[in-house]
Structure formats: C-alpha cells, structure tokens
Protein backbone atom coordinates (compact mmCIF):
# COMPACT_ATOMS: atom_id res chain seq x y z
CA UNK A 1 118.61 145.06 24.55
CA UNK A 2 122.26 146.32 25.79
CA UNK A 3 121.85 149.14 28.36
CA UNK A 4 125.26 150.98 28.15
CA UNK A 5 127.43 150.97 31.30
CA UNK A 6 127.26 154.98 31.39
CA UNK A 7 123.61 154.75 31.82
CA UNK A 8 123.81 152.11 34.73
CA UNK A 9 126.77 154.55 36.49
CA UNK A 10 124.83 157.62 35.85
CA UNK A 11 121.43 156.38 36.95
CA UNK A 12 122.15 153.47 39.58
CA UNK A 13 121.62 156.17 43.22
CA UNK A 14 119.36 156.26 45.76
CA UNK A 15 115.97 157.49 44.89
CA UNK A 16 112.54 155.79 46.45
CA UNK A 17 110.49 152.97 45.52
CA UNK A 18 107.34 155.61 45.24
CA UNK A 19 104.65 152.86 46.70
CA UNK A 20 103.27 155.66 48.54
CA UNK A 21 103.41 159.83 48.08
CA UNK A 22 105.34 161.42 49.91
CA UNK A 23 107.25 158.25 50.66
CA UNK A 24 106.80 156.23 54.02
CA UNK A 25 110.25 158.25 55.76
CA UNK A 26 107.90 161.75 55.66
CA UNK A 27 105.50 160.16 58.19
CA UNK A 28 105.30 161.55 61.35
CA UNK A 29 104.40 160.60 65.07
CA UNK A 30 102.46 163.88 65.75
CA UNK A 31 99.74 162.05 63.59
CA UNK A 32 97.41 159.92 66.56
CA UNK A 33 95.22 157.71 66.64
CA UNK A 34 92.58 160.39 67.14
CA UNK A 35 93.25 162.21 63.84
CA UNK A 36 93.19 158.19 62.26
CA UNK A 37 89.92 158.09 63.51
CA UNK A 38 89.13 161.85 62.06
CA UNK A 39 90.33 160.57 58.85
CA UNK A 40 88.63 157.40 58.39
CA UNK A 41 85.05 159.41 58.95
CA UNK A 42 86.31 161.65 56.49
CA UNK A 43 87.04 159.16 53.65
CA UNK A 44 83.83 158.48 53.26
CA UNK A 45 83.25 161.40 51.14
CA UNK A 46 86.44 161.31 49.17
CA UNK A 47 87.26 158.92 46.42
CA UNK A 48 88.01 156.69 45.64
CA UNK A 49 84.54 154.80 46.97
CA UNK A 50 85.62 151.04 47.07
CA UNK A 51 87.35 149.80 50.16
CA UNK A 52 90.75 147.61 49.83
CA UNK A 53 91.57 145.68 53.53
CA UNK A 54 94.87 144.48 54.47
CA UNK A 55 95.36 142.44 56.77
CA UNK A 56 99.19 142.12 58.18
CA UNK A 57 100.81 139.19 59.59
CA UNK A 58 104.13 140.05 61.21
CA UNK A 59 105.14 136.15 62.67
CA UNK A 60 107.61 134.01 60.75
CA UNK A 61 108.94 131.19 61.79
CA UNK A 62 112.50 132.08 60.41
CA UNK A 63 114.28 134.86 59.49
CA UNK A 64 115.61 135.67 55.95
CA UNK A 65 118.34 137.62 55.70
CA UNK A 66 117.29 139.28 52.46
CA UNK A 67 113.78 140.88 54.58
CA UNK A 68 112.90 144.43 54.19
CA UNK A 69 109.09 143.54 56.07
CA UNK A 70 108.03 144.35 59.72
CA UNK A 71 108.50 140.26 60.67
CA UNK A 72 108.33 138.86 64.07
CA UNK A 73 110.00 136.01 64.77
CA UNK A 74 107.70 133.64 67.50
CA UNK A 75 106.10 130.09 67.13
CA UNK A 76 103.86 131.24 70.85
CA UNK A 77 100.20 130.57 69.48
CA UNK A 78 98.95 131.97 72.82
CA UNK A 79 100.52 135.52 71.97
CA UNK A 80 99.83 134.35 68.46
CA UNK A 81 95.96 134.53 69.09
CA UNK A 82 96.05 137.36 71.24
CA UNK A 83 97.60 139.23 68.39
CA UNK A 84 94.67 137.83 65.76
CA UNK A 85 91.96 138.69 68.69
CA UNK A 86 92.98 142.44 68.21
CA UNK A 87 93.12 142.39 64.57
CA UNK A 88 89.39 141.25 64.44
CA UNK A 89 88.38 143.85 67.07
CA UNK A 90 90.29 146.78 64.90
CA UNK A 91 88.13 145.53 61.67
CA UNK A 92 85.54 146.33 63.63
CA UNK A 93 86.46 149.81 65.33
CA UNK A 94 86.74 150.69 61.75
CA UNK A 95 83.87 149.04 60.44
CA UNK A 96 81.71 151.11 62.69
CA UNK A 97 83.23 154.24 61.06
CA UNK A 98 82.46 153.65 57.46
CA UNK A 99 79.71 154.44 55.46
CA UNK A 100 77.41 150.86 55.05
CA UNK A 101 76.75 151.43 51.39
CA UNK A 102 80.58 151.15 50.36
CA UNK A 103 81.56 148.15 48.80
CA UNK A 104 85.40 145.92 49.93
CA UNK A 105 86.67 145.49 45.91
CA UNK A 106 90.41 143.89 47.35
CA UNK A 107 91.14 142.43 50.24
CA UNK A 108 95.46 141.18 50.36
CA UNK A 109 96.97 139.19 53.17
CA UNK A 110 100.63 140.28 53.79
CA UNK A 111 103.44 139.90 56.30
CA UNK A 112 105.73 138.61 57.70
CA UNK A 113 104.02 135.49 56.77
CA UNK A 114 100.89 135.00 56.44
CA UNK A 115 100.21 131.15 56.15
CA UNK A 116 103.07 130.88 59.21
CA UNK A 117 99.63 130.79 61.52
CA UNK A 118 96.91 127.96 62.14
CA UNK A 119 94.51 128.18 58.82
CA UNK A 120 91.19 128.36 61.00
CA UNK A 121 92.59 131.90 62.36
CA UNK A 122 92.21 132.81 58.71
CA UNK A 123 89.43 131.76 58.12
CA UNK A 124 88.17 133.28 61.54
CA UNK A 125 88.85 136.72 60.03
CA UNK A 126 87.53 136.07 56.56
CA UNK A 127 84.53 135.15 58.09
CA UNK A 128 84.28 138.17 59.93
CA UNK A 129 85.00 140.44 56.87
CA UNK A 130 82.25 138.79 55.20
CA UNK A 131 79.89 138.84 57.63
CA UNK A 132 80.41 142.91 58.43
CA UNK A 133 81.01 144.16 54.40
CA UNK A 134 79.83 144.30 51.12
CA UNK A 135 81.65 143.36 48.23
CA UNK A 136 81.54 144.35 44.31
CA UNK A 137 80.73 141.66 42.14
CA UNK A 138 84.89 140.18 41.98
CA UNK A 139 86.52 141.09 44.64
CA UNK A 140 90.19 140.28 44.80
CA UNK A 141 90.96 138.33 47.40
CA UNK A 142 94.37 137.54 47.92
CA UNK A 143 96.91 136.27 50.39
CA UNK A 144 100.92 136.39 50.34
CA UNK A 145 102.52 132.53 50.95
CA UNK A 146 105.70 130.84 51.80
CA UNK A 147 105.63 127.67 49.87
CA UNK A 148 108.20 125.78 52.79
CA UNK A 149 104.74 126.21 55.08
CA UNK A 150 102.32 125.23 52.37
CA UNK A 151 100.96 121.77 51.94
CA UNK A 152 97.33 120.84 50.19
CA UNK A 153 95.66 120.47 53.02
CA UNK A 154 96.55 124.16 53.81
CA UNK A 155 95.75 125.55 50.19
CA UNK A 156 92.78 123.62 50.45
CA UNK A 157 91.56 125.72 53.69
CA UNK A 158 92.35 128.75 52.29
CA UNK A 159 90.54 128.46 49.56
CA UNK A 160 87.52 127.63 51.32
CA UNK A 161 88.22 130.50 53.05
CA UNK A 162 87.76 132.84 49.79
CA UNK A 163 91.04 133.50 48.73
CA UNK A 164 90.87 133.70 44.74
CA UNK A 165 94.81 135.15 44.21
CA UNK A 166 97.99 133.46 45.77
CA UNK A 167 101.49 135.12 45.95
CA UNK A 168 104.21 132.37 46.65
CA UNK A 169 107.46 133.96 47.46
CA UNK A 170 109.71 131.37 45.52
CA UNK A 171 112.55 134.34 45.74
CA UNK A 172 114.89 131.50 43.83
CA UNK A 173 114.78 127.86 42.84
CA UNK A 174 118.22 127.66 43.42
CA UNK A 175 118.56 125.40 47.01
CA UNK A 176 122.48 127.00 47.25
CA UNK A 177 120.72 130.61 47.56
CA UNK A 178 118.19 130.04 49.42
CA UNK A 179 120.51 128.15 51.97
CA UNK A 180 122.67 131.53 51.49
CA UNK A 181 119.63 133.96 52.98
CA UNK A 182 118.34 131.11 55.36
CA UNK A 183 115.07 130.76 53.49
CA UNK A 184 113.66 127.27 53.59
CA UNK A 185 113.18 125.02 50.48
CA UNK A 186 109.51 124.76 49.13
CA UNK A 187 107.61 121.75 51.21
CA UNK A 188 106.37 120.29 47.87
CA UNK A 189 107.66 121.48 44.46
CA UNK A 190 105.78 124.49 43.26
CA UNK A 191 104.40 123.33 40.23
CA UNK A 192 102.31 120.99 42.09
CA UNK A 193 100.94 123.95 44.28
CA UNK A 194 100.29 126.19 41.21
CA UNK A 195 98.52 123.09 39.74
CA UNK A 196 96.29 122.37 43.04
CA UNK A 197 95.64 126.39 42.94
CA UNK A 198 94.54 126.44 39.82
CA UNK A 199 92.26 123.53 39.50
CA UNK A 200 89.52 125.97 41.40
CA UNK A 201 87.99 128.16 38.63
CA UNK A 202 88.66 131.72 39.21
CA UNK A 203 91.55 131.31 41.00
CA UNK A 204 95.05 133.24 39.92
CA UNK A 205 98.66 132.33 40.99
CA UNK A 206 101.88 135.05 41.34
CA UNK A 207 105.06 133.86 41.67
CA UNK A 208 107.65 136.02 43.07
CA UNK A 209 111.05 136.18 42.59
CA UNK A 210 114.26 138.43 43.77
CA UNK A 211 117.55 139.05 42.23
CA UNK A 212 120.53 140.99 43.57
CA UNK A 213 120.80 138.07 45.97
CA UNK A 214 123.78 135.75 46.85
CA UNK A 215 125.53 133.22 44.73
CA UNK A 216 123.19 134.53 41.94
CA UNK A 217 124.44 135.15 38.68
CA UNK A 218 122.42 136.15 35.20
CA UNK A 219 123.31 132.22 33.79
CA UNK A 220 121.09 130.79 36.73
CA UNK A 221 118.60 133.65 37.26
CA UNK A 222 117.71 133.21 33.60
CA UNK A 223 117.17 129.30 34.35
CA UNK A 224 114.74 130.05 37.30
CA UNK A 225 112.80 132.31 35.39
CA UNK A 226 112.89 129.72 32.48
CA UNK A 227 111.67 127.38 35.21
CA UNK A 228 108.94 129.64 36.03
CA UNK A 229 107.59 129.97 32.39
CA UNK A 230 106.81 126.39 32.14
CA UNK A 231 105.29 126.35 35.52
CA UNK A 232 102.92 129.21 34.10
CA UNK A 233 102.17 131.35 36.40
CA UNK A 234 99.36 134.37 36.01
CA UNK A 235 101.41 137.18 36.96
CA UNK A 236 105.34 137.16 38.23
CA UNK A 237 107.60 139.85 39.93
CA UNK A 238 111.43 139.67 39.89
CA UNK A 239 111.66 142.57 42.47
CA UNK A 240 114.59 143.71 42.69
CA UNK A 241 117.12 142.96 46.27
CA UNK A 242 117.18 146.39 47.78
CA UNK A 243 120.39 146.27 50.45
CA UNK A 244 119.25 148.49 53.50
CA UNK A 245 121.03 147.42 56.53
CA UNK A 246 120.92 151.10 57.77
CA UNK A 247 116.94 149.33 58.73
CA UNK A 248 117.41 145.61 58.68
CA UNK A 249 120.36 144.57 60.60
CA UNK A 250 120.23 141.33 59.63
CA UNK A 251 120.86 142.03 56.13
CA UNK A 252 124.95 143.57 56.80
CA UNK A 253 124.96 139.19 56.71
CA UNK A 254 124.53 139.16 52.82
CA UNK A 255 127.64 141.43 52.41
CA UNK A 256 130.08 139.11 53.98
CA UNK A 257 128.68 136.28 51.47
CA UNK A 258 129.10 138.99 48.48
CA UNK A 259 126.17 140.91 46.75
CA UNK A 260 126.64 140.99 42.64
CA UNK A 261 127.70 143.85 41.23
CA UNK A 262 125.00 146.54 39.76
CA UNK A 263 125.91 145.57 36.01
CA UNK A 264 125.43 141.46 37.12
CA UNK A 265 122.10 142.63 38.84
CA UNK A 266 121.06 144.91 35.49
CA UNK A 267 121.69 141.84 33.67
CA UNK A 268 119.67 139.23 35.70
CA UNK A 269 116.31 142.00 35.63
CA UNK A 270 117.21 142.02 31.87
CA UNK A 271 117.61 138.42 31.26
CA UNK A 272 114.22 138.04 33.24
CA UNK A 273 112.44 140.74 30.66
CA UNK A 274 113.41 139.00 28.11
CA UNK A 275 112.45 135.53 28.94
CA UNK A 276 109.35 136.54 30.03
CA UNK A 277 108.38 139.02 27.20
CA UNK A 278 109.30 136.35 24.42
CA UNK A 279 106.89 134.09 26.43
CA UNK A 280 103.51 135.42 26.33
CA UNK A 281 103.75 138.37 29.41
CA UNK A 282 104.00 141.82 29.98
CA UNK A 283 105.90 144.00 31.95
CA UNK A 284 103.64 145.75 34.41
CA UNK A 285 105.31 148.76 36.05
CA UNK A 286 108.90 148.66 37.95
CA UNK A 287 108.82 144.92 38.44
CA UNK A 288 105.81 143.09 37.56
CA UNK A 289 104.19 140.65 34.60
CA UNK A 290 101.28 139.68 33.65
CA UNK A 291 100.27 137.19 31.29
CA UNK A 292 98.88 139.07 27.93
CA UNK A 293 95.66 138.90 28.42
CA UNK A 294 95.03 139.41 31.92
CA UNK A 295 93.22 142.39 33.31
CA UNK A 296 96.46 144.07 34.07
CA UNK A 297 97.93 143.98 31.00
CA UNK A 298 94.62 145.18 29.54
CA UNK A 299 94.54 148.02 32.34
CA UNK A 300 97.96 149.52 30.64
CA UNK A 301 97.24 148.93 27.25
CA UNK A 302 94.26 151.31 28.32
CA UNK A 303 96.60 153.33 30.54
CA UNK A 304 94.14 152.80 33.71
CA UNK A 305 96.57 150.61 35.90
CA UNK A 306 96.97 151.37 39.29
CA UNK A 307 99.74 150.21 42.57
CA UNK A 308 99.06 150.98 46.15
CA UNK A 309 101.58 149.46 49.16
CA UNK A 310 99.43 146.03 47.99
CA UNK A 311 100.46 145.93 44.35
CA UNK A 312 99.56 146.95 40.87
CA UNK A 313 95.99 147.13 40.77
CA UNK A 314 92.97 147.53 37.96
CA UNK A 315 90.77 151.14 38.94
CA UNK A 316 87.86 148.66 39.38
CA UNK A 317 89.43 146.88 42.44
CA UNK A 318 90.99 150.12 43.81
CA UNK A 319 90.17 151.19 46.91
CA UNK A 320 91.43 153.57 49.28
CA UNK A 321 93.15 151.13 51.76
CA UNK A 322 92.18 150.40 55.61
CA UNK A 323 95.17 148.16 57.21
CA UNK A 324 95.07 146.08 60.21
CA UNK A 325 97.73 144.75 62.72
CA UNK A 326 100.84 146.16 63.25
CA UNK A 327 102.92 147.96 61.01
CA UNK A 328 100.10 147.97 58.45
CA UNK A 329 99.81 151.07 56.17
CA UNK A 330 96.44 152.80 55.99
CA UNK A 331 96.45 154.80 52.48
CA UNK A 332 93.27 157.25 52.16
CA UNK A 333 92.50 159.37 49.66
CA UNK A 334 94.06 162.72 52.38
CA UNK A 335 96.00 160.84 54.73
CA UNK A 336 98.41 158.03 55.54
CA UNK A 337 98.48 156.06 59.03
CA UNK A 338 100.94 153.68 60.28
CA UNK A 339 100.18 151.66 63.34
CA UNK A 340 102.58 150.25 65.75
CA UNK A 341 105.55 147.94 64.17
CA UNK A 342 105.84 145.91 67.83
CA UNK A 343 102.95 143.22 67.56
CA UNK A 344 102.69 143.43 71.37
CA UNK A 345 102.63 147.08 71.73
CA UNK A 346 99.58 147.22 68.88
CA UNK A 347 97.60 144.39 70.64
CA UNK A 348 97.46 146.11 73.67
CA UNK A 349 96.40 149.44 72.53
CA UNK A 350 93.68 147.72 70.31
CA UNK A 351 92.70 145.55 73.77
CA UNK A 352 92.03 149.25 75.53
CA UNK A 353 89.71 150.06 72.25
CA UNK A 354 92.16 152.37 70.83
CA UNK A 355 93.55 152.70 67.44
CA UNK A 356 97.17 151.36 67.76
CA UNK A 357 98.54 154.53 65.55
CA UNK A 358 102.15 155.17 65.37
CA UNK A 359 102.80 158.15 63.11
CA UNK A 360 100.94 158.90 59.76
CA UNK A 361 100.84 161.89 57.40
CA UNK A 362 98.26 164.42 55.63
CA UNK A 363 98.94 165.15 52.17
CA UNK A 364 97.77 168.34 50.81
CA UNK A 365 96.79 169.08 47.53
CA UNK A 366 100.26 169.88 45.90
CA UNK A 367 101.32 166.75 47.20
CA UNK A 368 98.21 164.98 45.47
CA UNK A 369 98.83 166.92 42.48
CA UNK A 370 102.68 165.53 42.43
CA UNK A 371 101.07 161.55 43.55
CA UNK A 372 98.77 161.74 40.43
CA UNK A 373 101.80 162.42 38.23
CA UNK A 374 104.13 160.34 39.99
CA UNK A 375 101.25 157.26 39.95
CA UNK A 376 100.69 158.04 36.07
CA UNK A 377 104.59 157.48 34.94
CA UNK A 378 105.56 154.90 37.38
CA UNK A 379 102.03 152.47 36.77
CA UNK A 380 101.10 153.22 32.99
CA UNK A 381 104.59 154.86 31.66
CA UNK A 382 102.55 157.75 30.07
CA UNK A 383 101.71 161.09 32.01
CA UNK A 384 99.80 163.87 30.30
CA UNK A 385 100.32 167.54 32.05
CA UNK A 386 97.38 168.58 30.22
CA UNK A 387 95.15 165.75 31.51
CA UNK A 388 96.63 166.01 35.52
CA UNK A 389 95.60 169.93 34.91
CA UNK A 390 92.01 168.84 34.05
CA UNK A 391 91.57 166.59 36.91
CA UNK A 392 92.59 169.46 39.52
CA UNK A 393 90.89 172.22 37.34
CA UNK A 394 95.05 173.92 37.10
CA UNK A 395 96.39 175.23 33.79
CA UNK A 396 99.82 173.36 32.65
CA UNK A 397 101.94 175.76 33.77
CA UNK A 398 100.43 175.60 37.30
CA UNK A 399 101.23 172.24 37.65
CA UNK A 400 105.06 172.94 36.31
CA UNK A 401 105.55 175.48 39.16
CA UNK A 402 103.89 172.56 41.72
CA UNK A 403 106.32 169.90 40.18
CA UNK A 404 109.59 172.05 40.33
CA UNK A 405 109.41 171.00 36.53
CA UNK A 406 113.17 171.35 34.65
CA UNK A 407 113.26 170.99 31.27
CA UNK A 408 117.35 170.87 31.45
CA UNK A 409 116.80 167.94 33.38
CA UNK A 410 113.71 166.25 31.10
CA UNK A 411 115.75 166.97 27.91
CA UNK A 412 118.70 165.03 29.34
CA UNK A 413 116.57 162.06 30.25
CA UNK A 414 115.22 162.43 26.69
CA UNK A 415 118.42 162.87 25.04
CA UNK A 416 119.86 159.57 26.95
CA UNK A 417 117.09 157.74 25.08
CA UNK A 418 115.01 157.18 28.53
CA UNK A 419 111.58 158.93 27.54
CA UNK A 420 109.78 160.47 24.70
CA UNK A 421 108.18 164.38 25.39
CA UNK A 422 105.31 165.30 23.08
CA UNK A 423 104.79 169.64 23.17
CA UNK A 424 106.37 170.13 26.80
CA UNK A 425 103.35 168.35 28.56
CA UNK A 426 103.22 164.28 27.15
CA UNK A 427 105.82 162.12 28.82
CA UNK A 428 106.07 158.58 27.96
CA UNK A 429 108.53 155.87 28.82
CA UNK A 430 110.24 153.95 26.57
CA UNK A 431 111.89 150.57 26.66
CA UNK A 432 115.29 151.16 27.91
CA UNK A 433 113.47 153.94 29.96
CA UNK A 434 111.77 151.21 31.80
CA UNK A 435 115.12 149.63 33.52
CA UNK A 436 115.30 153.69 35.24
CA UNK A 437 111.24 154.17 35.86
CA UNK A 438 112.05 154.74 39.21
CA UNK A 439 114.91 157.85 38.76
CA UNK A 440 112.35 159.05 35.66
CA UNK A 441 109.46 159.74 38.33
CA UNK A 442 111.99 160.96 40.48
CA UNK A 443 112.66 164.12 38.18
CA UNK A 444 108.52 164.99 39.32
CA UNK A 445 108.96 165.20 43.10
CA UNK A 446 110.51 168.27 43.98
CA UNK A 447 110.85 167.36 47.68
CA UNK A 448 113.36 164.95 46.64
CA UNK A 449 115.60 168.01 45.42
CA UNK A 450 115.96 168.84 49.09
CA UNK A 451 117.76 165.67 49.80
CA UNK A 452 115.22 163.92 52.57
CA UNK A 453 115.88 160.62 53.64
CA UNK A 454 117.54 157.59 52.63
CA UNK A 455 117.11 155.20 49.55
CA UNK A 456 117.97 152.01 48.26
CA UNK A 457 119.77 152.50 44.56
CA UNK A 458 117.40 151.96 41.82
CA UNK A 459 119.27 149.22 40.32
C-alpha cells in the first residue's frame, strides 16, 4: 500500500497516544492519597467488576537512550528490597479496601525492568497476590522482560511463579542499533527463549519491537521482522520511537546519531504490516498483532477489544486497574491516580502506611462519554454514535454537542480516504486510515482543540 507524501505532511503532528482519557499531562497534584483511598472504596460499585494489578518495577541495570518509562538506574539490592517490601504492603492497604467477592482477571509486570531483580522477589509477590485474591478461571498473567537478563534458569522461576504471557523487548536484532541506544544484546538468542516459553502449555510469548530508531532503515527493519515471523511469536508490537527529550533527557543523545526521517519511519511501520499480515497475523489497534486466531484477533473481529496503560485487552480479562510501586497508574472506572515517580520517595510514604499518591484525576461523565468513543475507534476501528448514546441513555445529537463533533473536519478525513461514515453516526477505519488512528480519534476529543500539552508526532 503507498501512503502519499501529502498525507504523511498533513497528518504527521503532535497529538496523544490516548492510553488513558483525558491523557496522563491533565493529572493533577490536588488529587491525594486520601481521595485514592475514597476512590478505591468507591470502585467497588462501578464497573467494570474484575480487578487487573500492575505491578511496576522502576530498576534497570542500564539505561537506553530510546526510554520513555519511569526507570531507575541502581544494582543496591538492600534499597532494592526495601522498595519490593513496600510494594507488598501497598497490595495489601488496597486489598483491605476491596470488595472480597471480586475476582483479579490480569495481572502485568512492567517497568523499568522487571526481571532486572532477584526471581524469588517475584515470586514473593506472586505468592502474596495469590494468597490475598481470587481469580476468574484464566487469568492473564504476564510480565515485561529484557532478554540480555534472561537465562533458563530465570524463565524457569518465573514460570513457577504463574506467569502464563511474556513480553521480551527485542526493540531490534540488529547488534549496530542496539549498540547505538546502549541496549544490551540478548543473553541467549531469542528463539531459544520463545522455544523454552512455549514448551509449558498455556503459555503465550510477545515480542516487541521499535522503529524510528538509529541506523535503522526499512531494508533491515523488514529483515528483523522477517526474523521474527520464523521465530513465531503469539502476538508482536512494532511501537513506534516517540522522540520526547522535552521528558527524557537522555534521549537529545539519539539526535546527534540521526533519527530517520518521518517518510523512512512510515515505511519501516509499513514494511512491518505487510510482513506480518501476509504471514498469518493481525493488526490489533495502533501497533499491535496477533496471530489469527488468538483471542485478540477474535475480540476485533467481534469489535469487543479493549487497551488500558497495560495493553490491548479481551472484555473478559478487563479490569479496572489497581497499580503498585512508583510511578504506577491506577485506572478506575471515575478516577485516575499516579503515585510517586522517585522509588525512594514512594517507599517511604508506603513505610508510614500511606498511599504514596502523587497527582491523579476524576473524570466526569462527558469525559467518559468522549473515553468510550475515543476507546471504540482507537481499539476496534468502528464507533457507533447511536450505540455510545444507548450506553449513556443520550440521543445522538447529545453526544455531538459533548464531542465538539465537526463534520467539515470528518468529511475531510473521509474525503482523504482515512475513514468510512455511515448516516452521520457510524465511523469506521479503513486501511490506510489505520497508519493515522491516532490523529482520527483525535478529531473526538474536543479538549485537544484548546491546545493542552505536549505530544509526540503520530508518525
């Protein structure tokens, strides 16, 4: 498919990712760890029921340049276990909040990096999840890797742990890259992990990937993803680099070692579609893929996928989420709460048996009527007007006036061959549509129209 150059001039700005609604820069400190606690009592009425944990491990043992996460850089296992100490204690402060009869449907393990600490401190905190929940009959269980820290002896643990989904961020196979962003090499070669993974039954494999990067070109993009076909993974992301030095200092670095052009980065995502869709995946959402038949293809097909700040998700694992450790992202049903981003600073307000709250935000129901919408186009490329008016009980035209809706600017995404409109109220993406998904949902949030904060471009 050839996306013409005015479409990638017109459409390449700054618009957000949309993991969350309103997006992370409208949080707020005014929002304590008193009104956290108010909130978490209160989601026990609201939906959805299911609980999703996450668990976030800021400590890496080296720093990539390319790093938009809240990573710590420290190899002290005394402050180390200090910091895993308070994680276990905020489980249970919140544990003693929830209603008992909820079930945990997803439980993810992000960072940072995760596997960058002892195993037994995961399984510590596994252990303790399991001992204090409930779970629905398949829980996901999954846990974000770096393959330069993972041996079989490792896997091995963590799988005895629980863990039944693996992320490895491979990023590139290309040594010269990763060298580049001063990510390590892989410890053992991949396919040998994916193969050890997936001798347990039950047991899925991502690979990720990023482009936009370094020395990368479309020519050896396309042979890593080729690579990564063969190696067969379950599900795959190329997410796209997004260059915010403005936040991550270290990342000004890439600029001196030159960052491809938009067009070179338009053709490495497209290159990566292709390969993957003539192999037996599809494309899940902004960046994702998923092997035909597994569950998340089959949630699209039957438009019922799913993302929170974890990932694309089925409806049967959501959950509204409860994070833990610092930095992590608490995403109810009526609120948003951020803890701490200093590690240090959040173990010692957990240690004096407070929430470690940093800012947060309520969303009201306009805002929940614009998330439903926004959700709909970005996870299942379909929205129905009619459909979000049934679920809040608001005629069509209601929900217009709540979106800021333009037709002027609908019709011009329609006429550029980006989306499909069915009687005013039936929006679906098509194809070429989904290389702009992001500035598509954009054209539903009318408190982007007033110009707040600061994006990366959308290609």
């Amino acid at each position: 498919m050839e996306i013409p150059d005015s479409l990638i001039t017109k459409y390449n700005l700054p618009v957000p990712r949309y993991t969350s609604y309103p997006p992370a820069n409208y949080f707020h400190s005014n929002f304590t760890a008193d009104d956290y606690k108010e909130a978490i009592i209160n989601s026990n009425g609201e939906w959805p029921e299911n609980i999703s944990l996450y668990i976030h491990i800021p400590f890496c043992t080296k720093l990539c340049y390319f790093c938009g996460c809240n990573s710590h850089l420290t190899r002290d296992q005394n402050k180390i276990q200090q910091y895993i100490d308070a994680v276990r204690k905020e489980i249970l402060m919140v544990k003693m909040l929830l209603d008992p009869s909820r079930k945990v449907s997803q439980v993810h393990w992000g960072g940072g990096t995760p596997n960058s600490i002892p195993a037994d401190m995961i399984r510590g905190i596994m252990e303790l999840i399991k001992n204090n929940f409930s779970f629905i009959a398949d829980p996901e269980i999954a846990i974000e890797c770096h393959p330069a820290l993972l041996d079989e002896s490792y896997t091995d643990q963590l799988i005895a742990a629980g863990f039944n989904r693996f992320s490895l961020g491979i990023q590139d196979f290309r040594k010269d890259v990763l060298d580049n962003v001063n990510r390590d090499s892989p410890k053992i070669p991949v396919e040998d992990i994916v193969s050890q993974i997936k001798s347990y039954d039950g047991t899925g494999v991502n690979l990720d990937f990023i482009y936009g990067l370094p020395f990368q070109t479309k020519k050896t993009f396309s042979d890593t993803i080729e690579k990564a076909v063969q190696i067969s993974p379950d599900r795959l992301v190329t997410f796209s680099y997004a260059h915010v030095p403005w936040i991550k200092k270290a990342q000004k670095i890439l600029e001196s070692k030159g960052l491809p052009e938009a067009k070179e980065k338009l053709g490495m995502f497209k290159a990566g579609y292709k390969i993957l869709t003539e192999n037996g995946y599809t494309p899940i959402g902004l960046d994702h893929y998923a092997k035909n038949e597994d569950e998340l293809s089959v949630a699209l097909k039957n438009r019922k996928l799913h993302r929170n700040f974890q990932g694309y998700c089925t409806r049967e694992t959501t959950g509204q989420v409860y994070a833990f450790g610092a930095t992590g992202i608490s995403q109810l049903e009526s609120v948003y709460a951020q803890n701490e981003k200093d590690p240090y600073d959040y173990t010692d307000l957990i240690d004096k048996g407070t929430f470690a709250t940093g800012k947060g935000y309520r969303v009201n129901r306009k805002e929940k009527i614009i998330r439903q919408v926004i959700t709909e186009i970005m996870c299942n490329e379909y929205v129905s007007l009619e459909e979000t008016g049934d679920i809040f009980n608001l005629p069509v035209e209601e929900i217009k006036n709540i979106l800021g809706f333009s037709e002027k600017a609908f019709e011009e995404l329609a006429d550029d061959g980006l989306l499909t409109i069915k009687n005013g109220v039936i929006f679906k993406v098509t194809e070429t549509g989904r290389f702009f998904i992001r500035n598509i949902a954009s054209e539903f949030d009318p408190q982007l129209k007033g110009g707040t904060g600061r994006f990366s471009r959308s290609l």
